[in-house]
Protein backbone atom coordinates (compact mmCIF):
# COMPACT_ATOMS: atom_id res chain seq x y z
CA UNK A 1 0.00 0.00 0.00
CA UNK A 2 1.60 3.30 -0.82
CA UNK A 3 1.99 5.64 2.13
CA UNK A 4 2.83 9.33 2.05
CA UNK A 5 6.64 9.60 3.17
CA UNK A 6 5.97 13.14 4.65
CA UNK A 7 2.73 15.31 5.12
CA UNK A 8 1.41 17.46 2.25
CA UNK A 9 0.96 20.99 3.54
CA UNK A 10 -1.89 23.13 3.45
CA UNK A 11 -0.78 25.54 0.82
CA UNK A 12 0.27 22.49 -1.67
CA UNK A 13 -3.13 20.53 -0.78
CA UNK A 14 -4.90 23.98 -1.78
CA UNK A 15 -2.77 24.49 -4.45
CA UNK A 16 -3.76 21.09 -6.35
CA UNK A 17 -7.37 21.63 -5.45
CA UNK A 18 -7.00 25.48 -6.87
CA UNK A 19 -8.46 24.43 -10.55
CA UNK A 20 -11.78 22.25 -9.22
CA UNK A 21 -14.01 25.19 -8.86
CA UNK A 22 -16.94 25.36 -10.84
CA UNK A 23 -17.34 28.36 -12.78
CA UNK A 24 -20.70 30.04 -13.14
CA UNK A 25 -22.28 29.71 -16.88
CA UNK A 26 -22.79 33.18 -18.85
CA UNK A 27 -26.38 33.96 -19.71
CA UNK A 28 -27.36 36.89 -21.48
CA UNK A 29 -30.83 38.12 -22.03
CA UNK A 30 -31.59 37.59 -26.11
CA UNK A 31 -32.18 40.71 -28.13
CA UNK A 32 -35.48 39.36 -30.36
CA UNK A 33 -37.16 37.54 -27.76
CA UNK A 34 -36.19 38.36 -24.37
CA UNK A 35 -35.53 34.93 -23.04
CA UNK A 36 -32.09 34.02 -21.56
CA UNK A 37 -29.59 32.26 -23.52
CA UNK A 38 -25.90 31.43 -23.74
CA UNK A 39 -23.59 34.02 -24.87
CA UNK A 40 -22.06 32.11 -28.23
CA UNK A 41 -24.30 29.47 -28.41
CA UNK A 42 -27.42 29.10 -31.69
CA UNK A 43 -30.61 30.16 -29.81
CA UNK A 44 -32.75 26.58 -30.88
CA UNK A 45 -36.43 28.59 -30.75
CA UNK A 46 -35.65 31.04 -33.17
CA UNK A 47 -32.54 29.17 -35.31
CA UNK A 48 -30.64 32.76 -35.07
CA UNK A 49 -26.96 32.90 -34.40
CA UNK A 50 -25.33 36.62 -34.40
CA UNK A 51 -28.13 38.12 -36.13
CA UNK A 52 -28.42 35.50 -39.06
CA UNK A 53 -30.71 32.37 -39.94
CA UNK A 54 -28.66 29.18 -38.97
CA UNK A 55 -31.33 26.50 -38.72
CA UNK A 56 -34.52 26.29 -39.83
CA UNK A 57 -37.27 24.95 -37.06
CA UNK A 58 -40.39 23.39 -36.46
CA UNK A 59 -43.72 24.80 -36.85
């Protein structure tokens, strides 16, 4: 079984653990309909991406 040889400090525990924070997703509020959506992502109820048509949808 392997077995630490000396104790990791504080700072070096904290250290590894430094990069295993979630980060909080960007949501923007959409200029032709008002609903939330993410920032550089194809809005799928309207098919528009950056002002353009991308997809056509349902109806």
């Amino acid at each position: 079984m392997a077995v630490p040889k000396k104790k990791v400090s504080k700072s070096r525990r904290n250290n590894r653990r430094s990069h295993d924070a979630l980060t909080a997703v960007n949501w923007v509020e959409d200029q032709h309909t008002g609903e939330a959506k993410r920032r550089h992502h194809i809005d799928l109820k309207t098919g528009m991406y950056k002002g353009r048509q991308v997809i056509e949808t349902k109806e």
